[in-house]
C-alpha atoms as a PDB file:
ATOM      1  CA  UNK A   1      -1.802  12.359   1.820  1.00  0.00           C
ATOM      2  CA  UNK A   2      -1.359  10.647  -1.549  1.00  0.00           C
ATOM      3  CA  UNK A   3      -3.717  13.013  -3.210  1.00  0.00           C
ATOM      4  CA  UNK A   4      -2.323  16.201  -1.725  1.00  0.00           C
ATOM      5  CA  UNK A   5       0.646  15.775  -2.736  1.00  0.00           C
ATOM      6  CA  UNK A   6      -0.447  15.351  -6.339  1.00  0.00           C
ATOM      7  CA  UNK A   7      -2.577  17.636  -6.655  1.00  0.00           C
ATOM      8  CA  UNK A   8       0.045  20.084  -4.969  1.00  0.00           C
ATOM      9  CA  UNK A   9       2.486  18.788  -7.075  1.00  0.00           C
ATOM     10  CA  UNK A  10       4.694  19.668  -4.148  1.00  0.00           C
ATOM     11  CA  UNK A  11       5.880  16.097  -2.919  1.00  0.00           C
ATOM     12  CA  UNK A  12       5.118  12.622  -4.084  1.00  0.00           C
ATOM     13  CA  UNK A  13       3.976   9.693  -1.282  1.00  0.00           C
ATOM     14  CA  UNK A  14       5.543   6.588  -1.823  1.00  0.00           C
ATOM     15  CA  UNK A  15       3.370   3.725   0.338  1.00  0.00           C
ATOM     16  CA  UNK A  16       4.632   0.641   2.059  1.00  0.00           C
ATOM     17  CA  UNK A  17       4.220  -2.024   4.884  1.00  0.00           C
ATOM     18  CA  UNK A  18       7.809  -3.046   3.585  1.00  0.00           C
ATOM     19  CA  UNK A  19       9.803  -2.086   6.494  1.00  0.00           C
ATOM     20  CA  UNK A  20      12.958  -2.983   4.644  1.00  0.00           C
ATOM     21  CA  UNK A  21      12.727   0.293   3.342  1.00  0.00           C
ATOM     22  CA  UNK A  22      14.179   1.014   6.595  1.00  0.00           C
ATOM     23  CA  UNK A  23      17.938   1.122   5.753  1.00  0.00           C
ATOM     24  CA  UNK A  24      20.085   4.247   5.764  1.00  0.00           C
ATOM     25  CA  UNK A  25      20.870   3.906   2.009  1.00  0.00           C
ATOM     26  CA  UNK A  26      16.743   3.784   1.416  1.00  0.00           C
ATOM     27  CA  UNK A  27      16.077   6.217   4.097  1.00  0.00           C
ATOM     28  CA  UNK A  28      18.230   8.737   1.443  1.00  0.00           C
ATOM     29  CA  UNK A  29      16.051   9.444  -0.930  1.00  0.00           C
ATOM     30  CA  UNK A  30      13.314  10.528   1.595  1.00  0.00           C
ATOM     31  CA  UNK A  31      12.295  14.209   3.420  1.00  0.00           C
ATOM     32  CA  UNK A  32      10.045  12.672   5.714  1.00  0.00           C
ATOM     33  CA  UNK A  33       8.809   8.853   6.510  1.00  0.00           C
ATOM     34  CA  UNK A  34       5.173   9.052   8.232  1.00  0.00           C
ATOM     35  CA  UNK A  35       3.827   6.138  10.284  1.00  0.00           C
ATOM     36  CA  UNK A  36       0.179   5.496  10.507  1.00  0.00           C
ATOM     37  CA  UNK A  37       1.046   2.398  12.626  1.00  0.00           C
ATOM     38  CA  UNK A  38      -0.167   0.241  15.706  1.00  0.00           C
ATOM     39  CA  UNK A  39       1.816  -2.504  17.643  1.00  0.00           C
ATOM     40  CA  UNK A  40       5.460  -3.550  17.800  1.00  0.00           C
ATOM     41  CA  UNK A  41       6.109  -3.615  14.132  1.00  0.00           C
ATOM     42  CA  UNK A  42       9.164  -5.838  12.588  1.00  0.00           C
ATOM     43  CA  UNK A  43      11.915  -3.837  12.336  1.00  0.00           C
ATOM     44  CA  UNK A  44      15.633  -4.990  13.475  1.00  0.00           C
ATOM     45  CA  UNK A  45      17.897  -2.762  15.252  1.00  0.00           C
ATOM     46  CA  UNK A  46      19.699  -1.639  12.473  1.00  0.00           C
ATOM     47  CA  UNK A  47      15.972  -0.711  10.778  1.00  0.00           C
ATOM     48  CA  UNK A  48      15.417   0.936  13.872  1.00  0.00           C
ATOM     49  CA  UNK A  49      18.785   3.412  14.577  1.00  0.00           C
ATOM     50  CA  UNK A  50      18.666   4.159  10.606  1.00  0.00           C
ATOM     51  CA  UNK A  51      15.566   5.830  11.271  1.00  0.00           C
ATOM     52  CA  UNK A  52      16.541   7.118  13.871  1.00  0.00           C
ATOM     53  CA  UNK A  53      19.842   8.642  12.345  1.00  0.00           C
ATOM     54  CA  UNK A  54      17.608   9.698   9.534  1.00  0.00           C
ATOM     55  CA  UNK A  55      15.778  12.133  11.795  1.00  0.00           C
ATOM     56  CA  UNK A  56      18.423  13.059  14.048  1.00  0.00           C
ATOM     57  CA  UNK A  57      20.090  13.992  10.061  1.00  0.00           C
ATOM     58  CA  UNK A  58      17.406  17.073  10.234  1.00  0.00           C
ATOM     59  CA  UNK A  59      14.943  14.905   7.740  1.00  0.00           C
ATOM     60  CA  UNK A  60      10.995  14.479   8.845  1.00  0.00           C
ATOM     61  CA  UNK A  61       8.879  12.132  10.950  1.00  0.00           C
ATOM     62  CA  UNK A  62       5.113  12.526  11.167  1.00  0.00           C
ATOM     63  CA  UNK A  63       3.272  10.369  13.543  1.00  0.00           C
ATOM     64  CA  UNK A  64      -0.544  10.083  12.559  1.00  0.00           C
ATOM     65  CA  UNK A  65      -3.366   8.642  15.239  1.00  0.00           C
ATOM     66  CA  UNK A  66      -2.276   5.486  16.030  1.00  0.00           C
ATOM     67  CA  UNK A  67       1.474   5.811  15.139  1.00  0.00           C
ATOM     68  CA  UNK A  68       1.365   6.888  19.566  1.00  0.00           C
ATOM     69  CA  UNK A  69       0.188   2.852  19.947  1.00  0.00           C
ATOM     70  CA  UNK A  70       3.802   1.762  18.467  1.00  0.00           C
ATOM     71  CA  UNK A  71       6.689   0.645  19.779  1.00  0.00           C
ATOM     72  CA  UNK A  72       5.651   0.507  23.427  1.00  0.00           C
ATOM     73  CA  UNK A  73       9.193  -1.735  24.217  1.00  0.00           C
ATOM     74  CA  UNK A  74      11.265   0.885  22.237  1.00  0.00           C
ATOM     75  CA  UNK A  75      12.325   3.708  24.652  1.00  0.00           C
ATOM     76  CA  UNK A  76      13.889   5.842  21.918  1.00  0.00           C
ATOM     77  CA  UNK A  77      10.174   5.518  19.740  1.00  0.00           C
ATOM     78  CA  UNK A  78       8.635   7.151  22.806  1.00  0.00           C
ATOM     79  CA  UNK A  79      10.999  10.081  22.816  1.00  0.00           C
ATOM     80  CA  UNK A  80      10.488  10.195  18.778  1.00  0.00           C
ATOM     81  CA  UNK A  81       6.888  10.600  19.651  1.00  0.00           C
ATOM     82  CA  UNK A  82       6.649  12.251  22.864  1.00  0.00           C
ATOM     83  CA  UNK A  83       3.918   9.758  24.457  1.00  0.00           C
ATOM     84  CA  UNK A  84       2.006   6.511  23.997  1.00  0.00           C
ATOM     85  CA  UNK A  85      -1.665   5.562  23.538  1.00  0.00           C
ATOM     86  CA  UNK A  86      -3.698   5.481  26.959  1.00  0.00           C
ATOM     87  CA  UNK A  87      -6.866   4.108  25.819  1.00  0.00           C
ATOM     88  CA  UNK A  88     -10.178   5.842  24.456  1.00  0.00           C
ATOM     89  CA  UNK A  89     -12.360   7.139  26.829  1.00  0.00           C
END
């Protein structure tokens, strides 16, 4: 993702695991947050409904492979994402 959006030059990816990043004044200077994720990850509540009001603002959430084996104790994740992991076959 990095690399495309150099080489685009149409949008620059900023990487963390630093999920205080997760703040409404943060979440500001983002289009889009993408999770490439597994497991209940450590984010408070307020981390939680600031991305939340971040997407519900219009702004963009991309889920990629495992980001559907997150969250499994957050009901508002699963409607974020539409469904959870069920195991490879």
């Amino acid at each position: 993702m990095t690399q495309l959006g150099s080489n685009s030059g149409a949008f620059e990816v900023i990487a963390t695991e630093d999920t205080s990043e997760f703040s409404t004044e943060n979440l500001e200077r983002y289009a889009a947050v993408m999770f490439y994720t597994t497991g209940e990850l450590p984010m408070s509540a307020a981390q939680k409904r600031a991305l939340l009001k971040f997407v519900r603002s219009g702004r963009g959430f991309l889920g990629v492979h495992s980001a559907t084996d997150t969250f499994y104790t957050w009901p508002d994740y699963l409607d974020l994402v539409g469904g959870y992991f069920n195991g490879h076959p």
